[in-house]
C-alpha atoms as a PDB file:
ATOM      1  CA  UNK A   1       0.000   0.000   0.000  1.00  0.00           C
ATOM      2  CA  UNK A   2       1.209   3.285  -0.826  1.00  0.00           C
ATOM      3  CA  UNK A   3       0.381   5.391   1.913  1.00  0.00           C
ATOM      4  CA  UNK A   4       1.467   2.481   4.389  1.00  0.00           C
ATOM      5  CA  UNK A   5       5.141   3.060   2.646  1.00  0.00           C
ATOM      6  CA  UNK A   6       4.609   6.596   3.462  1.00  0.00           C
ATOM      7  CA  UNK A   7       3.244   6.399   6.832  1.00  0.00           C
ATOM      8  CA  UNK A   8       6.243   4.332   7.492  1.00  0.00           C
ATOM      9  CA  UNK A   9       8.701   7.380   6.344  1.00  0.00           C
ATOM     10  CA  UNK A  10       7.535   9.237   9.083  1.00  0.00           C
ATOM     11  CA  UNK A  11       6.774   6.612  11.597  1.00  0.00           C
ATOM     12  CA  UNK A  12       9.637   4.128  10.796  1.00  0.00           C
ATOM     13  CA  UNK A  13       9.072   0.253  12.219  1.00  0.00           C
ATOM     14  CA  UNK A  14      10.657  -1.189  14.704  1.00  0.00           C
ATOM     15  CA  UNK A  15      10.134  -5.196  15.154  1.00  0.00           C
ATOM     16  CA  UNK A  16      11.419  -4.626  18.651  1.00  0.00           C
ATOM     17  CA  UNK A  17      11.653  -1.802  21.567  1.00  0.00           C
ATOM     18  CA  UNK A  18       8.212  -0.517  19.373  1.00  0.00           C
ATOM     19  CA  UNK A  19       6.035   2.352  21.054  1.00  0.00           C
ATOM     20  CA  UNK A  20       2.388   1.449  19.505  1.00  0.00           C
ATOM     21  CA  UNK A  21       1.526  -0.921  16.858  1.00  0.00           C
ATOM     22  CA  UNK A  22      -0.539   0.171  13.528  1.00  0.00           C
ATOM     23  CA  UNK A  23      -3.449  -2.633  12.541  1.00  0.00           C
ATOM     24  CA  UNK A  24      -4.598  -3.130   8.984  1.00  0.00           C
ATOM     25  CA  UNK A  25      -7.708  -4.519   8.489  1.00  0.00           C
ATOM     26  CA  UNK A  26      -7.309  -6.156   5.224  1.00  0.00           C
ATOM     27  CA  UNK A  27      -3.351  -7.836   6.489  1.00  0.00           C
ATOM     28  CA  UNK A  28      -3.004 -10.897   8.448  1.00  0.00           C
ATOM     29  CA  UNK A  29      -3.996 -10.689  11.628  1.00  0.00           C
ATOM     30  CA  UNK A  30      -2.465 -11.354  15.095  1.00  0.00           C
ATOM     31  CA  UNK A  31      -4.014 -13.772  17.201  1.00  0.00           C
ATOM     32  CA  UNK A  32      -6.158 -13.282  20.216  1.00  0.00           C
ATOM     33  CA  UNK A  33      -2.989 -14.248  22.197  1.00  0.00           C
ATOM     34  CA  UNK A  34      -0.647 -11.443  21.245  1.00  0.00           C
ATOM     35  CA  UNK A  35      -3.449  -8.558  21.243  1.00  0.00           C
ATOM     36  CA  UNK A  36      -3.730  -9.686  24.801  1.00  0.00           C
ATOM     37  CA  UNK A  37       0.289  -9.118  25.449  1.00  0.00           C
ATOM     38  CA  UNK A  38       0.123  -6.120  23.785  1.00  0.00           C
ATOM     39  CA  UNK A  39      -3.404  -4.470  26.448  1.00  0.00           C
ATOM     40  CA  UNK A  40      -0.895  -6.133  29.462  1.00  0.00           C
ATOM     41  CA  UNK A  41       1.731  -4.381  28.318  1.00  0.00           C
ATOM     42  CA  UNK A  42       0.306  -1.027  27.323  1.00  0.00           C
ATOM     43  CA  UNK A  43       1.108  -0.790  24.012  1.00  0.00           C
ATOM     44  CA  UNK A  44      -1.669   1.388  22.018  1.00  0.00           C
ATOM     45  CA  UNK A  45      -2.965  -0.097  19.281  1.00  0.00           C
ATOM     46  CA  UNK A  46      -4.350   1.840  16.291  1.00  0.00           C
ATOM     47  CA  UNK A  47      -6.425   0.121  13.576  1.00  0.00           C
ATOM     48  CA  UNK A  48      -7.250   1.037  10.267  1.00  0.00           C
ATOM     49  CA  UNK A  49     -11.039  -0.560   9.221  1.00  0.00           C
ATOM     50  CA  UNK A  50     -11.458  -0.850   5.438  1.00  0.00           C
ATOM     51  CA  UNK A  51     -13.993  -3.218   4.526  1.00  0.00           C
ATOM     52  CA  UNK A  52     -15.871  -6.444   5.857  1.00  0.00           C
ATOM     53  CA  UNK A  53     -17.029  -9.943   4.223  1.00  0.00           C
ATOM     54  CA  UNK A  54     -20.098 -10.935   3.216  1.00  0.00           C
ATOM     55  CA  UNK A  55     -21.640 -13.231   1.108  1.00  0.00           C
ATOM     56  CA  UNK A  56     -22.356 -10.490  -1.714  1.00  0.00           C
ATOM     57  CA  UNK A  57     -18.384 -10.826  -2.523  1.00  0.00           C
ATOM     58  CA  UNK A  58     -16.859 -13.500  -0.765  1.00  0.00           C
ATOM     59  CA  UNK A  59     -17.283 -17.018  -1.697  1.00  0.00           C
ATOM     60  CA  UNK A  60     -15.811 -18.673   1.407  1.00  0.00           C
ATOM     61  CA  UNK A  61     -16.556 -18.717   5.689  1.00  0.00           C
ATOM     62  CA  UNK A  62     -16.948 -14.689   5.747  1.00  0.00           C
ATOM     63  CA  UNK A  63     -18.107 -15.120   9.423  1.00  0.00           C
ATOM     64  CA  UNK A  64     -15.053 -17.039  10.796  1.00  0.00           C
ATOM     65  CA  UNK A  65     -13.247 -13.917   8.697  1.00  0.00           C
ATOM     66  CA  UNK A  66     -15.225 -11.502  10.466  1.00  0.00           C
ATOM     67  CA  UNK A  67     -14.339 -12.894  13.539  1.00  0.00           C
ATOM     68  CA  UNK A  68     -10.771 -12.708  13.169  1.00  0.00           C
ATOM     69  CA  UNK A  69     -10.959  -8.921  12.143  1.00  0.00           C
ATOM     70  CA  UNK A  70     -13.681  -8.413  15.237  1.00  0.00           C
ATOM     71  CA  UNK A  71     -10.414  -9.216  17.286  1.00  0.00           C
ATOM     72  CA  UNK A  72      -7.768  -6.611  16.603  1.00  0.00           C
ATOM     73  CA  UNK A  73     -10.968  -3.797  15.741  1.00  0.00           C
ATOM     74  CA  UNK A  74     -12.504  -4.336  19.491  1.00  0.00           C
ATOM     75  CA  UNK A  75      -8.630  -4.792  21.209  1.00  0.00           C
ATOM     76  CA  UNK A  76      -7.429  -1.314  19.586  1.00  0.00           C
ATOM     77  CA  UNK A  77      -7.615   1.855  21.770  1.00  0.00           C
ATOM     78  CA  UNK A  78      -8.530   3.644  18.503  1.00  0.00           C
ATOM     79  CA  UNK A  79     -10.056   3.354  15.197  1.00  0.00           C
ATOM     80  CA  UNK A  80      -9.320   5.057  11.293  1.00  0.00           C
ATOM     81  CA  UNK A  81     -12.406   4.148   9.581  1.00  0.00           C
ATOM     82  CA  UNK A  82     -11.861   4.682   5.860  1.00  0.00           C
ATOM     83  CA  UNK A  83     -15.414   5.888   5.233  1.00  0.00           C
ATOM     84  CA  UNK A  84     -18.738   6.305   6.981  1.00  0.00           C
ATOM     85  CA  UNK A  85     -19.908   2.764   5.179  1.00  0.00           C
ATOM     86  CA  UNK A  86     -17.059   1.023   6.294  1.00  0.00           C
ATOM     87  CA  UNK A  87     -17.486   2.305  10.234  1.00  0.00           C
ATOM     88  CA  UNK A  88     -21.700   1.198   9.229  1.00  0.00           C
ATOM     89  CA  UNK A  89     -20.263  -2.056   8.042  1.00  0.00           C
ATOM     90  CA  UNK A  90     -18.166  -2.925  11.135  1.00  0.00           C
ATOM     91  CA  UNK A  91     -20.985  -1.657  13.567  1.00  0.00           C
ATOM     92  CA  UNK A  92     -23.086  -4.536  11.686  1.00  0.00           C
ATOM     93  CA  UNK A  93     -20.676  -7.557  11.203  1.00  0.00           C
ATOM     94  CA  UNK A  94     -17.784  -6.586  13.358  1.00  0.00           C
ATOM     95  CA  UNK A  95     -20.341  -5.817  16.129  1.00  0.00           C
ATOM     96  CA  UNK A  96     -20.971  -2.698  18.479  1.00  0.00           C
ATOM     97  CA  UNK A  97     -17.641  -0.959  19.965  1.00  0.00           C
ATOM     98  CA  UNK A  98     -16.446   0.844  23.186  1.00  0.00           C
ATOM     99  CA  UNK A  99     -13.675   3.279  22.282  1.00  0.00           C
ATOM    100  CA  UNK A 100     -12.539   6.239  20.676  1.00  0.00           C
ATOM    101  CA  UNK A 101     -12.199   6.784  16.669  1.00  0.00           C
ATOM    102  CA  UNK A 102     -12.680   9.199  13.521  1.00  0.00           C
ATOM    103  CA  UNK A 103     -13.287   8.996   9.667  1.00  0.00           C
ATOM    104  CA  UNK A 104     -10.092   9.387   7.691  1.00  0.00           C
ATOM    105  CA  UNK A 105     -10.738   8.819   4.489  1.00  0.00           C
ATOM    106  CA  UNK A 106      -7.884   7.061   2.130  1.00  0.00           C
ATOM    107  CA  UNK A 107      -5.134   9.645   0.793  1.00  0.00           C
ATOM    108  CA  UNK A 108      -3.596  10.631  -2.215  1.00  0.00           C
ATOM    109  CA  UNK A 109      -0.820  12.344  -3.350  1.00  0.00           C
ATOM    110  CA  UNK A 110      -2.163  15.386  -5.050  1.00  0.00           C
ATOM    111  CA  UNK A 111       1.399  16.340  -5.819  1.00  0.00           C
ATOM    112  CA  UNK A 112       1.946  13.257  -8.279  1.00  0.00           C
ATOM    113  CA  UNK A 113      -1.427  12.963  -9.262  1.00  0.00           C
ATOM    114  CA  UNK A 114      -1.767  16.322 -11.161  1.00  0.00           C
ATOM    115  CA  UNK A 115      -4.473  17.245 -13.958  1.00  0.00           C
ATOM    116  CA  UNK A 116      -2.833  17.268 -17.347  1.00  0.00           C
ATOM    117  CA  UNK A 117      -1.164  20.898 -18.484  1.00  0.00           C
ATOM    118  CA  UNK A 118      -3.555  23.354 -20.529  1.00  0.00           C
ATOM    119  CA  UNK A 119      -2.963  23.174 -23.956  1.00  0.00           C
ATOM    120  CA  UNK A 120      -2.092  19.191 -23.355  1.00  0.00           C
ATOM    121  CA  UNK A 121      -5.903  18.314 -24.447  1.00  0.00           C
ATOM    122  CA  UNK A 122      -5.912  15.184 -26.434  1.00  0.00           C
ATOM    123  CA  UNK A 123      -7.154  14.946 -29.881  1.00  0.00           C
ATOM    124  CA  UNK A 124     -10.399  12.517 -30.863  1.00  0.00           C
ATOM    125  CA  UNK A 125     -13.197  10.491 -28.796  1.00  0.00           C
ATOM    126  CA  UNK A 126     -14.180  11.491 -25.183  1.00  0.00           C
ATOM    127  CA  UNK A 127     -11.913   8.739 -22.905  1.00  0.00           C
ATOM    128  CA  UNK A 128     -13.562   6.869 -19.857  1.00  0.00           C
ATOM    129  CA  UNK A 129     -11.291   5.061 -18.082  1.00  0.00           C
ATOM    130  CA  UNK A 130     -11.626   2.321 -15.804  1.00  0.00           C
ATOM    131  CA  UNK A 131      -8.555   0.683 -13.656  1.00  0.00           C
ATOM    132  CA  UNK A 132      -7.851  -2.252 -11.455  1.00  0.00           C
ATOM    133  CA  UNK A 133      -6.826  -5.615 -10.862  1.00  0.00           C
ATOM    134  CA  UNK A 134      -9.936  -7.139 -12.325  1.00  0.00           C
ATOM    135  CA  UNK A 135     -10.495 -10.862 -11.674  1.00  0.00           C
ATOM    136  CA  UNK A 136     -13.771 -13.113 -12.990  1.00  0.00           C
ATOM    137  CA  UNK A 137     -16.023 -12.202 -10.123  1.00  0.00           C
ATOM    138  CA  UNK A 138     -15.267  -8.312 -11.116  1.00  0.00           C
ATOM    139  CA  UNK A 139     -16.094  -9.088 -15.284  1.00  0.00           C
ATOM    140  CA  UNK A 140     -19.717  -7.056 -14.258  1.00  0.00           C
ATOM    141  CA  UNK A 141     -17.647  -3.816 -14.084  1.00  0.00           C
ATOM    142  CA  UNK A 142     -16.099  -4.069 -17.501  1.00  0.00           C
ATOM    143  CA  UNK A 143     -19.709  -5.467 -19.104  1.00  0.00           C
ATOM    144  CA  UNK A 144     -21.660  -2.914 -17.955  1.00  0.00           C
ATOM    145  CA  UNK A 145     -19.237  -0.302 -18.943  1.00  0.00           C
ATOM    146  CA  UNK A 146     -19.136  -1.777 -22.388  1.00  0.00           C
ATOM    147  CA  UNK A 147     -23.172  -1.905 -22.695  1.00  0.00           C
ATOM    148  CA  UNK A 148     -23.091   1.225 -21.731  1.00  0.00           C
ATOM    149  CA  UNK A 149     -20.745   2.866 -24.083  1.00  0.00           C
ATOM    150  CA  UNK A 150     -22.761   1.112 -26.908  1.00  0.00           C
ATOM    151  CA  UNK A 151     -25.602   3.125 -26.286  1.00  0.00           C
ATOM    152  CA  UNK A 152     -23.661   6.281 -25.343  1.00  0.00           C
ATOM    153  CA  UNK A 153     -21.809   5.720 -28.848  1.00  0.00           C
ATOM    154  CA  UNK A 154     -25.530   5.521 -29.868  1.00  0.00           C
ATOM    155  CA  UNK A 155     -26.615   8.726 -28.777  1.00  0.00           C
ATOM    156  CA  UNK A 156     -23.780  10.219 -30.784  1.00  0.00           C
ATOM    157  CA  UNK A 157     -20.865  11.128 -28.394  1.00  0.00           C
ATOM    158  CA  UNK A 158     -17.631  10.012 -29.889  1.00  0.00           C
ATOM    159  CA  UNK A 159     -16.172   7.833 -27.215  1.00  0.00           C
ATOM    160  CA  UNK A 160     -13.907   4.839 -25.948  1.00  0.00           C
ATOM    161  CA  UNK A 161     -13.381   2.847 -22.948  1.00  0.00           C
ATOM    162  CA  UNK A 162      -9.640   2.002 -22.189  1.00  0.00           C
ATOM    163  CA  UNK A 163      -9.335  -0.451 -19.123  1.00  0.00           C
ATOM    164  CA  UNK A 164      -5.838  -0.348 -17.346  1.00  0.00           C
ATOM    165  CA  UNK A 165      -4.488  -2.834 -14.662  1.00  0.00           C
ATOM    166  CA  UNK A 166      -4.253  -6.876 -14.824  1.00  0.00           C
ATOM    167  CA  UNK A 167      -7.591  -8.188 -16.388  1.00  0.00           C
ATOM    168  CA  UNK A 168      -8.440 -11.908 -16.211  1.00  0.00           C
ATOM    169  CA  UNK A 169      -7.450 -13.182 -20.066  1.00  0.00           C
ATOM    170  CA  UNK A 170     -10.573 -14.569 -20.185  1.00  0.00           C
ATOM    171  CA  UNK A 171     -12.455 -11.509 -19.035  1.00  0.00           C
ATOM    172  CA  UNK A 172     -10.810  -9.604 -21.560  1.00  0.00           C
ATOM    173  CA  UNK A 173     -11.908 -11.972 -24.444  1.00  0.00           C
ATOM    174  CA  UNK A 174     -15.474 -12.121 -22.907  1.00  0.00           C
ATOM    175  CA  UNK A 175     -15.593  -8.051 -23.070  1.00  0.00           C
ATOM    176  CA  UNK A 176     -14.516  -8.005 -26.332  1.00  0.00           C
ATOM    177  CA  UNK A 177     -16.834 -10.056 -27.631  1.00  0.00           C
ATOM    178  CA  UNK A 178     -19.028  -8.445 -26.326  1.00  0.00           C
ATOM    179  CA  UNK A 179     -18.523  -4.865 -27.655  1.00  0.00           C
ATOM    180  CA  UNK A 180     -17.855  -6.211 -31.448  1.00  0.00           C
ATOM    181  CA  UNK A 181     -21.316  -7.785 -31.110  1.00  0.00           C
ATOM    182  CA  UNK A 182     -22.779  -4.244 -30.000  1.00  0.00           C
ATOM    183  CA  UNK A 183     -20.834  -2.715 -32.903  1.00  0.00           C
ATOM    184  CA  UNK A 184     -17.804  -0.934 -31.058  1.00  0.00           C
ATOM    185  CA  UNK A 185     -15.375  -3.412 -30.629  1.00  0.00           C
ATOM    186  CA  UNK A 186     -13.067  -0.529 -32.121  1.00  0.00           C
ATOM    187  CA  UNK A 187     -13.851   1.889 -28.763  1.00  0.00           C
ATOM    188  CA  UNK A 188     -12.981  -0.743 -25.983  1.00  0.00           C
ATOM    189  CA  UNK A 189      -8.762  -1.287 -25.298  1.00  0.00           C
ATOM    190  CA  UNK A 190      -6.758  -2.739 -22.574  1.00  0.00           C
ATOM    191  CA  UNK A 191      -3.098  -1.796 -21.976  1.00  0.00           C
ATOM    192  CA  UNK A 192      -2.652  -4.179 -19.425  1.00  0.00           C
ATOM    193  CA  UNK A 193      -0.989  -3.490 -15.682  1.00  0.00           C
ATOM    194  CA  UNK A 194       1.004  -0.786 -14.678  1.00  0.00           C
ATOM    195  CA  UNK A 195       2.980   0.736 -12.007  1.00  0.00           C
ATOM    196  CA  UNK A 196       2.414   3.410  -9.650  1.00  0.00           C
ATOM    197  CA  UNK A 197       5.076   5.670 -11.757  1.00  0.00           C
ATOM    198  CA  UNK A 198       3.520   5.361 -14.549  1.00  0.00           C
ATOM    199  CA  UNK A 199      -0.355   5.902 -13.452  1.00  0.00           C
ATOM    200  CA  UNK A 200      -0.371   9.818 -13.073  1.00  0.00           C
ATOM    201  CA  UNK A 201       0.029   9.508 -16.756  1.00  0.00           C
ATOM    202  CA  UNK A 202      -2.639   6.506 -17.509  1.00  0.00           C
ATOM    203  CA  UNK A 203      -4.780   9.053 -15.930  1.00  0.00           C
ATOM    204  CA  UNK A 204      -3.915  11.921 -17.328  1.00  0.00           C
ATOM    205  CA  UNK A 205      -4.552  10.548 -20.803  1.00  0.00           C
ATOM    206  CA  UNK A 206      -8.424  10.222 -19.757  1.00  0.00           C
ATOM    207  CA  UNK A 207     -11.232  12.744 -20.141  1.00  0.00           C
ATOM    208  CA  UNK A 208     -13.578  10.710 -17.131  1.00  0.00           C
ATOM    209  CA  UNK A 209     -13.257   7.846 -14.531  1.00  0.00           C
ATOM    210  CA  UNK A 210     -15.835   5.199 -14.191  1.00  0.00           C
ATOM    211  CA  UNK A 211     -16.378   3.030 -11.028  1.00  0.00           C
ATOM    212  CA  UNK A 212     -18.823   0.561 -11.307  1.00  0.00           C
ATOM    213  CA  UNK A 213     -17.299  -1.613  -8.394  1.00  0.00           C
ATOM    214  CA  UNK A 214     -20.570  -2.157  -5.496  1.00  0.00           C
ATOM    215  CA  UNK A 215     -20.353  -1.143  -2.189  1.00  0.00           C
ATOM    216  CA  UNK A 216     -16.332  -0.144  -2.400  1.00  0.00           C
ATOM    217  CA  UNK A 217     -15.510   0.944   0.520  1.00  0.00           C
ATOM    218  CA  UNK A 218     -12.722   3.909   0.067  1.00  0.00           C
ATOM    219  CA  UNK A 219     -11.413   2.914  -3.649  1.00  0.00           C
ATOM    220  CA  UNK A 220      -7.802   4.854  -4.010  1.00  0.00           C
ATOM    221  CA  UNK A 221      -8.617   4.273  -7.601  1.00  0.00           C
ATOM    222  CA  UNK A 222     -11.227   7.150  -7.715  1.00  0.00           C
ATOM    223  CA  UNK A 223      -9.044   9.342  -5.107  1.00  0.00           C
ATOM    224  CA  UNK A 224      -6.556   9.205  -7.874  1.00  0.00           C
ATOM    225  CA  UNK A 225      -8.818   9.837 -10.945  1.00  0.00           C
ATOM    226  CA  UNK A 226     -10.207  13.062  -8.879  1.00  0.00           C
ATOM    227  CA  UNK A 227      -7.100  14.251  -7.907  1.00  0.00           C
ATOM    228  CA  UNK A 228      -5.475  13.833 -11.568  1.00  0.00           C
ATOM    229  CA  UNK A 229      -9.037  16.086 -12.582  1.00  0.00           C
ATOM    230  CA  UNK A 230     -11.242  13.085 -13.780  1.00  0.00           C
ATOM    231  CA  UNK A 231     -15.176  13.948 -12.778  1.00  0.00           C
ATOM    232  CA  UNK A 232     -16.440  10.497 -11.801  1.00  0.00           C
ATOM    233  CA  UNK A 233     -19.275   8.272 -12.961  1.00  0.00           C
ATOM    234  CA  UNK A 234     -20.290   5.679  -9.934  1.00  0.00           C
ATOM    235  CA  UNK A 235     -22.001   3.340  -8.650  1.00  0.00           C
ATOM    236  CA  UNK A 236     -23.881   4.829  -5.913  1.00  0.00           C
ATOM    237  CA  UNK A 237     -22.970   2.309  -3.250  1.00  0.00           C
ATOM    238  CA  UNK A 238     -20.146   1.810  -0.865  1.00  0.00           C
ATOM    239  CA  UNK A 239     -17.942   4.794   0.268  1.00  0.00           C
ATOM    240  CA  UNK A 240     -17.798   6.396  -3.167  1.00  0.00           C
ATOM    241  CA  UNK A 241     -20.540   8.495  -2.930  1.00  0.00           C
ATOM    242  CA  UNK A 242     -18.701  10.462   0.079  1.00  0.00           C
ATOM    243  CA  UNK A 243     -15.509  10.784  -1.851  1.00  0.00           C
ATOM    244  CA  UNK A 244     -17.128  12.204  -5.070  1.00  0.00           C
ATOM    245  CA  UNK A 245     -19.426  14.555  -3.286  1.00  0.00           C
ATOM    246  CA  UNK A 246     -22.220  16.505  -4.814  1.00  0.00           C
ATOM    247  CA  UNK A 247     -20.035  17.858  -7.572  1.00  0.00           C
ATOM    248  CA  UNK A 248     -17.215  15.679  -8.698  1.00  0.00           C
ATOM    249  CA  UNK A 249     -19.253  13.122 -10.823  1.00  0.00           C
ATOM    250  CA  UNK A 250     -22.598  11.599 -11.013  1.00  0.00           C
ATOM    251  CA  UNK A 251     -23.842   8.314  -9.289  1.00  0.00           C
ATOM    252  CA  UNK A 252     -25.762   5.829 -10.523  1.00  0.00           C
ATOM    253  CA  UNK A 253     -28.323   4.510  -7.520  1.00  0.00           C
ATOM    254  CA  UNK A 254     -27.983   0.787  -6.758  1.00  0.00           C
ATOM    255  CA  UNK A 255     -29.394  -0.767  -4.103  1.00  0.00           C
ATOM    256  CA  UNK A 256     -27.410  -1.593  -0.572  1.00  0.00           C
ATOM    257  CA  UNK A 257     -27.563  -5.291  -0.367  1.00  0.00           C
ATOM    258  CA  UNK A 258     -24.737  -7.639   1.371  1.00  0.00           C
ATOM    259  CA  UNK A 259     -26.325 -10.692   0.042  1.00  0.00           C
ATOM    260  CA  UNK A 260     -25.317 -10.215  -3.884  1.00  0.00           C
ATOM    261  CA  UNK A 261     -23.550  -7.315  -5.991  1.00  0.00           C
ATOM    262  CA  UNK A 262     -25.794  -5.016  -7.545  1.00  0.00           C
ATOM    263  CA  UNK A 263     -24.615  -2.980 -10.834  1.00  0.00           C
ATOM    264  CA  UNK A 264     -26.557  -0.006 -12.675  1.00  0.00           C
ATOM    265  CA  UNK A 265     -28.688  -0.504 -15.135  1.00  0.00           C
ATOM    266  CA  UNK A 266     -26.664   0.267 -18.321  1.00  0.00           C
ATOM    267  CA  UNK A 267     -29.287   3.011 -19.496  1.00  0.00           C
ATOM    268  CA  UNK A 268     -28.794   4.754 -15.971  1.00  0.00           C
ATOM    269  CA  UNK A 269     -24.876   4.225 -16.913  1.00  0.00           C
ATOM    270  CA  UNK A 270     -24.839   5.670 -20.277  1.00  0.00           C
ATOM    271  CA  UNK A 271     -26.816   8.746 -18.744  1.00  0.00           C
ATOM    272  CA  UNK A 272     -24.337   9.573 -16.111  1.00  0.00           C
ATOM    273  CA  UNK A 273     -21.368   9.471 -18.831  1.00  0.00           C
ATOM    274  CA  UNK A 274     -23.659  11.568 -21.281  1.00  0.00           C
ATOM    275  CA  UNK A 275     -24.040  14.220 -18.172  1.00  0.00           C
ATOM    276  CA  UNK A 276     -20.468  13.773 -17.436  1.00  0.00           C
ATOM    277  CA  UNK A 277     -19.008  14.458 -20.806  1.00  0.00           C
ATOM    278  CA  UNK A 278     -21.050  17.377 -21.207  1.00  0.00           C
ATOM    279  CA  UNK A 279     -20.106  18.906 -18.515  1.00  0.00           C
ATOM    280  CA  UNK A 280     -16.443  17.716 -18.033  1.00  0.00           C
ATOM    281  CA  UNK A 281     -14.739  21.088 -17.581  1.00  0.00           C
ATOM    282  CA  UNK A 282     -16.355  21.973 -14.642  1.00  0.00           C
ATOM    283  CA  UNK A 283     -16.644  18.596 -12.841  1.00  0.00           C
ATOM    284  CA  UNK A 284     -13.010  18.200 -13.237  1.00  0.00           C
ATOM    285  CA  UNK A 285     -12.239  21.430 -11.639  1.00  0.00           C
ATOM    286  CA  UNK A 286     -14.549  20.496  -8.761  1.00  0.00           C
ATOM    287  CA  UNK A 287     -13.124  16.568  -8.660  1.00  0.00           C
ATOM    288  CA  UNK A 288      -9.428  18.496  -8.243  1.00  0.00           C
ATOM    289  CA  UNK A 289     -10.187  21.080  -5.744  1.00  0.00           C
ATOM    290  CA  UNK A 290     -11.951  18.594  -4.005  1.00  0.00           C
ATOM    291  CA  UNK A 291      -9.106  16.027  -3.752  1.00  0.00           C
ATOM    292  CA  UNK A 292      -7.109  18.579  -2.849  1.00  0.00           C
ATOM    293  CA  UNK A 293      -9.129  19.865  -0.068  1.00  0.00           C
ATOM    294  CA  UNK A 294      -9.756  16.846   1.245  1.00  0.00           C
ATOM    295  CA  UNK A 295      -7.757  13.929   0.370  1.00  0.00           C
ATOM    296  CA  UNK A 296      -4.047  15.077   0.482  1.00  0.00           C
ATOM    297  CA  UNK A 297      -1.459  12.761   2.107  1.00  0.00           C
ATOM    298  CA  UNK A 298      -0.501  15.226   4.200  1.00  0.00           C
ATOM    299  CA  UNK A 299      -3.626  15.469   6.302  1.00  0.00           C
ATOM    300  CA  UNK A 300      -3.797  11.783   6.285  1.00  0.00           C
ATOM    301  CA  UNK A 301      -0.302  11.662   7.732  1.00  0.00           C
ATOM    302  CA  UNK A 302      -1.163  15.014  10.596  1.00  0.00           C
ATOM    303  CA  UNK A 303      -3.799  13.158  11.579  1.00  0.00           C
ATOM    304  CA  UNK A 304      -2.006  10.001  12.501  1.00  0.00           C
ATOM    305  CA  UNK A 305       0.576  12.170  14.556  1.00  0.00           C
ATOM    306  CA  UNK A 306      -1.537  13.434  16.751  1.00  0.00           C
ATOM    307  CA  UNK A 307      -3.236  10.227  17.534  1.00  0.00           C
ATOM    308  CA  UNK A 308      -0.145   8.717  17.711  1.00  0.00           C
ATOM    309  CA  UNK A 309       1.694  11.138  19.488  1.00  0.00           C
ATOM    310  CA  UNK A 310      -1.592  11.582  22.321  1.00  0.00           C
ATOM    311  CA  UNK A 311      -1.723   7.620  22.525  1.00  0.00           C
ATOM    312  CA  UNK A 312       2.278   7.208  23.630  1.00  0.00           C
ATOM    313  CA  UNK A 313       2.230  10.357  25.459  1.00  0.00           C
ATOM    314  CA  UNK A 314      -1.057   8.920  27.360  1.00  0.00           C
ATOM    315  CA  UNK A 315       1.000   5.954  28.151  1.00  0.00           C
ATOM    316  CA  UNK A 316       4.312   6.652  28.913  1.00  0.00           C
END
């Protein structure tokens, strides 16, 4: 994780002689035994909650994962939700918690992630963009995309779909299939993974972001497309809608459901990229000033300090 590796510049780690120890939700856990050698010892313990299973996404005992999550979340002195969903979601499967905590939504580095210059504007069809490690349980993100491009192609906007990341070979072959057989196999490319130096420019070269992905929790994915200037076309679920805001993008209602994924309804879809492309200059301004305001590294990493730096002090 990026802004781990960054955390860690300014709060190097120390396998021994350690002041407080940093919990990841999503990273293996320690067992019930340590947590409890950490509380005897007095050691503060700060978690970071991204998401929960369920049956909606995950295929295999999401209870007995739950459980092992429920351990560190309820042992910590002090939570970092990553969104308002994701503190609903633990407050549901995690169960109800004693102890302090605060939204702090992912970060990004708006220094890296830049809009493209003035006077850089590319040349032919309107770009949506869509990245990700994409496996075959994630195909309904590129599909709908691709359904809805067809009729957004239809309508008479000039426009492609480039997908960037790792996509499952056969996924890729599916979606392409599928967008000859709507008439615009020519609009849909992949250009395969990439590394974190090179994605300012993947997004850079893109005119909108789309996020189809249900109930994400706090995608960096979309921090980076609004920070880079990218006005954002979502799925109304998840922790999206809080990072977009009111004027960053449009949303595409789904319904809330933990029992199976939900995507828009491709007409819905091709009407939030119509709205988006239309109105692209100003979203973009909004999506930057926004990321800017409110997603910079550099609030992400104050805030951490001074829960860090209150924890020790509180203990020492």
């Amino acid at each position: 994780m990026v802004k781990v590796k960054r955390l860690q510049e300014f709060f190097p780690e120390y396998r021994q002689g350690y002041s407080l120890v940093y919990l990841l939700s999503n990273a293996p856990y320690l067992p019930p035994f340590a947590l409890s050698v950490l509380k005897h010892r007095g050691i503060p313990m700060v978690h970071n909650q991204n998401g929960v299973f369920y049956p909606g996404w995950f295929e295999g005992d999401w209870a007995r994962e739950n459980r092992k999550m429920a351990d560190s979340y309820h042992a910590a002195d002090y939570i970092f939700w990553q969104s308002e969903f994701c503190r609903r979601c633990a407050d549901r499967f995690l169960g109800d918690r004693d102890g302090e905590g605060e939204i702090l939504f992912n970060a990004i580095d708006t220094g890296r992630f830049t809009p493209r210059s003035r006077g850089d504007e590319h040349e032919g069809p309107f770009v949506f963009l869509l990245t990700g490690k994409i496996g075959r349980h994630l195909a309904y993100r590129i599909d709908g995309c691709v359904d809805a491009l067809a009729e957004v192609t239809r309508a008479g906007l000039e426009a492609k779909l480039v997908v960037a990341g790792w996509v499952d070979p056969e996924v890729v072959s599916h979606a392409c299939r599928r967008a000859e057989k709507a008439g615009i196999g020519e609009n849909l490319s992949f250009t395969g993974a990439y590394t974190q130096e090179q994605a300012p420019g993947i997004y850079q070269s893109a005119d909108a972001y789309l996020m189809t992905k249900h109930n994400d929790p706090c995608p960096n994915t979309v921090l980076e497309a609004m920070s880079s200037g990218l006005p954002i076309v979502y799925s109304h679920s998840g922790g999206v809608p809080e990072l977009v805001g009111p004027d960053a993008g449009v949303g595409v209602w789904v319904e809330e459901d933990f029992e199976r994924h939900h995507e828009p309804e491709s007409s819905a879809l091709a009407d939030a990229m119509l709205q988006v492309a239309e109105r692209q200059p100003v979203m973009s301004d909004h999506a930057r000033k926004r990321a800017v305001a409110r997603f910079d590294i550099e609030h992400w990493i104050e805030r951490h300090s001074v829960v860090f730096n209150r924890l020790v002090k509180e203990r020492s």
